[in-house]
C-alpha atoms as a PDB file:
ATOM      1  CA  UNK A   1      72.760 156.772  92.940  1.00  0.00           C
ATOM      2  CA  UNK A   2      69.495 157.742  94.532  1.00  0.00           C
ATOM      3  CA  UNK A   3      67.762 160.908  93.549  1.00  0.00           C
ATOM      4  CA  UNK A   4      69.094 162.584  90.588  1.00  0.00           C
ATOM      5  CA  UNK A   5      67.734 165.701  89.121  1.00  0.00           C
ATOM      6  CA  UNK A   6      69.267 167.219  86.048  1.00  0.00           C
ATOM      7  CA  UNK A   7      68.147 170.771  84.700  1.00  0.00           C
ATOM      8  CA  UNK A   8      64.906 170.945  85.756  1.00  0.00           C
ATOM      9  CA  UNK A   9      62.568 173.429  84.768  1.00  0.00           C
ATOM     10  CA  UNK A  10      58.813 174.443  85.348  1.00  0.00           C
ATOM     11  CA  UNK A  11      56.624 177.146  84.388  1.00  0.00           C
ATOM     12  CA  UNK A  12      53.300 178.006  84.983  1.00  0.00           C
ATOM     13  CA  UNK A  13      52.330 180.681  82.175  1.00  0.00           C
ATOM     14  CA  UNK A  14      55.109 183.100  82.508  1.00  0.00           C
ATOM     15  CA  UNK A  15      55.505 182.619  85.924  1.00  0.00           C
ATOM     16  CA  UNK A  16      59.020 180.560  86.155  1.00  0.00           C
ATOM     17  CA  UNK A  17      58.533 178.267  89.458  1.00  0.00           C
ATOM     18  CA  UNK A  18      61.802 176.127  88.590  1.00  0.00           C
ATOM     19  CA  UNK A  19      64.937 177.339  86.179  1.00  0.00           C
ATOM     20  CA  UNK A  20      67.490 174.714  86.151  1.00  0.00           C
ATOM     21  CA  UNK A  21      67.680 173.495  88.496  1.00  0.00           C
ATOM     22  CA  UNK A  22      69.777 170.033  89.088  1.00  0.00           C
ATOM     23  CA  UNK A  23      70.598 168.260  92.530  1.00  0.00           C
ATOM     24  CA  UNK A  24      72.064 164.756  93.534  1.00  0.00           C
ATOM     25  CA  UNK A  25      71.218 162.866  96.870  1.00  0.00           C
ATOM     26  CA  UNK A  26      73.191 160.018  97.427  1.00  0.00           C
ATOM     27  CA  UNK A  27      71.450 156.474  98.787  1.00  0.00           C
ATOM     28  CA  UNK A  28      71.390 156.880 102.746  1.00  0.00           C
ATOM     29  CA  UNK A  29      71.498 161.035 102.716  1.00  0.00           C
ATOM     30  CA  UNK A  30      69.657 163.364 104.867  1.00  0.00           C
ATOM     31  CA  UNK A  31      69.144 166.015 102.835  1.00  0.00           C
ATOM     32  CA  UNK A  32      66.524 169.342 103.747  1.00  0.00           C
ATOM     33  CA  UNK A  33      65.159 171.808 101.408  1.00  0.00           C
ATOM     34  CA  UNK A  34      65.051 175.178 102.898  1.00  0.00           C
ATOM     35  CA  UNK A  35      64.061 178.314 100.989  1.00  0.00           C
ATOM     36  CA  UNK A  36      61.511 181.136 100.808  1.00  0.00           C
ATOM     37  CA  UNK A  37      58.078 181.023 100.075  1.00  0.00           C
ATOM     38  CA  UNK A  38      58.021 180.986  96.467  1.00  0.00           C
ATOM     39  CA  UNK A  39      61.248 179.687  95.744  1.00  0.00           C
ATOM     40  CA  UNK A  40      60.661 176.377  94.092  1.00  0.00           C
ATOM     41  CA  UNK A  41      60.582 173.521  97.108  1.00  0.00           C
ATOM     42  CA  UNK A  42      56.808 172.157  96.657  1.00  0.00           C
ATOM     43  CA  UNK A  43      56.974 172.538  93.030  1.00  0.00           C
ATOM     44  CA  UNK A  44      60.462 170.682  92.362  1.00  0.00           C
ATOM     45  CA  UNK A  45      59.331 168.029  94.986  1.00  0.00           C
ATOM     46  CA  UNK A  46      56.134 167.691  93.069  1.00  0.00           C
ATOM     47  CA  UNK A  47      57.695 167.112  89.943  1.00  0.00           C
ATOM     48  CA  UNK A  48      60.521 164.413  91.408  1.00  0.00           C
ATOM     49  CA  UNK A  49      57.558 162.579  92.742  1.00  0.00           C
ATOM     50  CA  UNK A  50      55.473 162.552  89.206  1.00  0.00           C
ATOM     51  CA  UNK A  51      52.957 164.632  90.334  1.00  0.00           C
ATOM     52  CA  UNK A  52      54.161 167.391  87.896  1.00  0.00           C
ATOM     53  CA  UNK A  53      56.008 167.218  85.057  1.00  0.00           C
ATOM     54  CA  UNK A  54      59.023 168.922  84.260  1.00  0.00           C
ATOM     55  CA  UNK A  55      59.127 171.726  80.903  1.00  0.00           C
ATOM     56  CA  UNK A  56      62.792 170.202  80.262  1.00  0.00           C
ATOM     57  CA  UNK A  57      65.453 168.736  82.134  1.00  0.00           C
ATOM     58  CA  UNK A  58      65.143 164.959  83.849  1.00  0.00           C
ATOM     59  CA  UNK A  59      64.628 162.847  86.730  1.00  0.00           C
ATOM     60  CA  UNK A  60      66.296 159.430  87.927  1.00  0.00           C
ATOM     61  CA  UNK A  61      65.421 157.230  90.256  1.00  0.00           C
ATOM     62  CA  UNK A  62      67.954 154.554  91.371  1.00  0.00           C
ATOM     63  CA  UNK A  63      69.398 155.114  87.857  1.00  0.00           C
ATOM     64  CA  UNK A  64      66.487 154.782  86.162  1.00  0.00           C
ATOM     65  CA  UNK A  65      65.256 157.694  84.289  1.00  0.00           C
ATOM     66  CA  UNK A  66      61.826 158.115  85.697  1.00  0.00           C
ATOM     67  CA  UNK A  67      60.677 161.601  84.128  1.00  0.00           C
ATOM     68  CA  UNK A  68      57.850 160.001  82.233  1.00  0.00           C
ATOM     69  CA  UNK A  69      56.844 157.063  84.834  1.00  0.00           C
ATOM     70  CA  UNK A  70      53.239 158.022  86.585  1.00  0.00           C
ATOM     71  CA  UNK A  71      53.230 158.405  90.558  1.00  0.00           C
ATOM     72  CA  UNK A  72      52.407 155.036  90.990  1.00  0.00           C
ATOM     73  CA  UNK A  73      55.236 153.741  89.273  1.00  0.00           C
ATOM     74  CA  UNK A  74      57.848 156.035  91.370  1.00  0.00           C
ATOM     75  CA  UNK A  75      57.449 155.274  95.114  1.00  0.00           C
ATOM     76  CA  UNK A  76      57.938 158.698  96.071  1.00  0.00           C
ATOM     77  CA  UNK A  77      55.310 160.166  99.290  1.00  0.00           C
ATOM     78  CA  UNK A  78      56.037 163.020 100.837  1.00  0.00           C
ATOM     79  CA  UNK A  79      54.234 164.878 103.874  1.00  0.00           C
ATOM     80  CA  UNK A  80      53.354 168.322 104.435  1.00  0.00           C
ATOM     81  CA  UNK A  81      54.353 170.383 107.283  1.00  0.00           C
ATOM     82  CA  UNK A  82      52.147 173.480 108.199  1.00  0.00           C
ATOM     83  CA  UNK A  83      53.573 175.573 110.856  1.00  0.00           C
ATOM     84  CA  UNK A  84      49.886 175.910 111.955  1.00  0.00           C
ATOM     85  CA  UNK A  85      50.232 171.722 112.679  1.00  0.00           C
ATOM     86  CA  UNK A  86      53.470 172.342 115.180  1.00  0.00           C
ATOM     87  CA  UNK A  87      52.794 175.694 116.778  1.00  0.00           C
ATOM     88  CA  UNK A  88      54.847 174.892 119.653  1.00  0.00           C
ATOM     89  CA  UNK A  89      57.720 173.771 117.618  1.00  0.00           C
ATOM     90  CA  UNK A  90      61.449 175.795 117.334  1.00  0.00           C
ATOM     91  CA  UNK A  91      62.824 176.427 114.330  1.00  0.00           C
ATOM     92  CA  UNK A  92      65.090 173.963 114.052  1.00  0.00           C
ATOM     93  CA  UNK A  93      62.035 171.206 115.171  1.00  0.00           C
ATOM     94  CA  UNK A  94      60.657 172.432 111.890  1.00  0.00           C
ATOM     95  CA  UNK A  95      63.458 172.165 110.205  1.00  0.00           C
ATOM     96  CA  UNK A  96      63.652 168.364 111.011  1.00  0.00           C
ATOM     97  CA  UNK A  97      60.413 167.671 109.304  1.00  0.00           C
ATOM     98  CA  UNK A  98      61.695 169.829 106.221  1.00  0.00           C
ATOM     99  CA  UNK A  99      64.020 166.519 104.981  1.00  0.00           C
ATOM    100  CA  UNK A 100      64.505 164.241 102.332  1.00  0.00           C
ATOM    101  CA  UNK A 101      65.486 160.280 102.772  1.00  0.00           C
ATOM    102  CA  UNK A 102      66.877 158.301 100.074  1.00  0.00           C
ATOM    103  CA  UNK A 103      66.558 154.605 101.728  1.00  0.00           C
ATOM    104  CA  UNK A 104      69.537 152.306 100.973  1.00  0.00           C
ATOM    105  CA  UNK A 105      70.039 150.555  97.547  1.00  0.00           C
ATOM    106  CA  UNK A 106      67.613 147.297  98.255  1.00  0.00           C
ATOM    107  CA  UNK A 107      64.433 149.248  99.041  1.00  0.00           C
ATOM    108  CA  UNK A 108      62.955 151.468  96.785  1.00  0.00           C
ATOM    109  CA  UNK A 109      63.197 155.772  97.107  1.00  0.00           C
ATOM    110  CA  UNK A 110      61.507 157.179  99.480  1.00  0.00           C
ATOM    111  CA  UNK A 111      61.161 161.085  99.373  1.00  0.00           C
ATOM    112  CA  UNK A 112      59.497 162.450 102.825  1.00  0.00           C
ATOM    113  CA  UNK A 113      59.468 166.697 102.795  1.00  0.00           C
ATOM    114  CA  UNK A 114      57.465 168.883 104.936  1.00  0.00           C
ATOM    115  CA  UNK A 115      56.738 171.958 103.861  1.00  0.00           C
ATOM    116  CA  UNK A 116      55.977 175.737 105.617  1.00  0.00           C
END
């Protein structure tokens, strides 16, 4: 296992940023997170790398529940894309930066995301 989210959910007053949500990214994967402003990408990556933490619902780490360990503890970076940054870039240029690595069993996570 690499990244494994389960039920997930964050709120900010009554403003519901993440409902449940739950994902699994296999050691190795390549996987992007694409969605509308708004929709929950910076907020769920935030809370996978310990910068936020989750109303309910829990987060593993190389099968180790890590919902309660501090940043430090975790490993996790991950980098910010502005569209502002790569004016000249295509879509799917953008797109590239917009991913998340899980690197293989030995090393520790790594979570990389650029955001819009």
């Amino acid at each position: 296992m690499g990244i494994s989210v389960q039920s997930i959910s964050k709120s900010f007053g009554s403003f519901h940023a993440v409902d449940d949500v739950s994902l699994e990214i296999k050691m190795g994967s390549l996987v992007a997170l694409l969605g509308p402003s708004g929709s929950g990408k910076l907020t769920s990556l935030r809370m996978i790398a310990g910068l936020e933490r989750p109303d309910q619902g829990e987060i593993w780490l190389t099968s180790e529940n890590a919902t309660d360990r501090s940043v430090q503890d975790r490993s996790i970076g991950f980098v910010f894309q502005h569209h502002a940054l790569f004016k000249d870039f295509k879509q799917l240029e953008l797109e590239r930066y917009q991913t998340v690595f899980v690197k293989p069993k030995k090393l520790k996570p790594f979570l990389a995301l650029a955001m819009p």
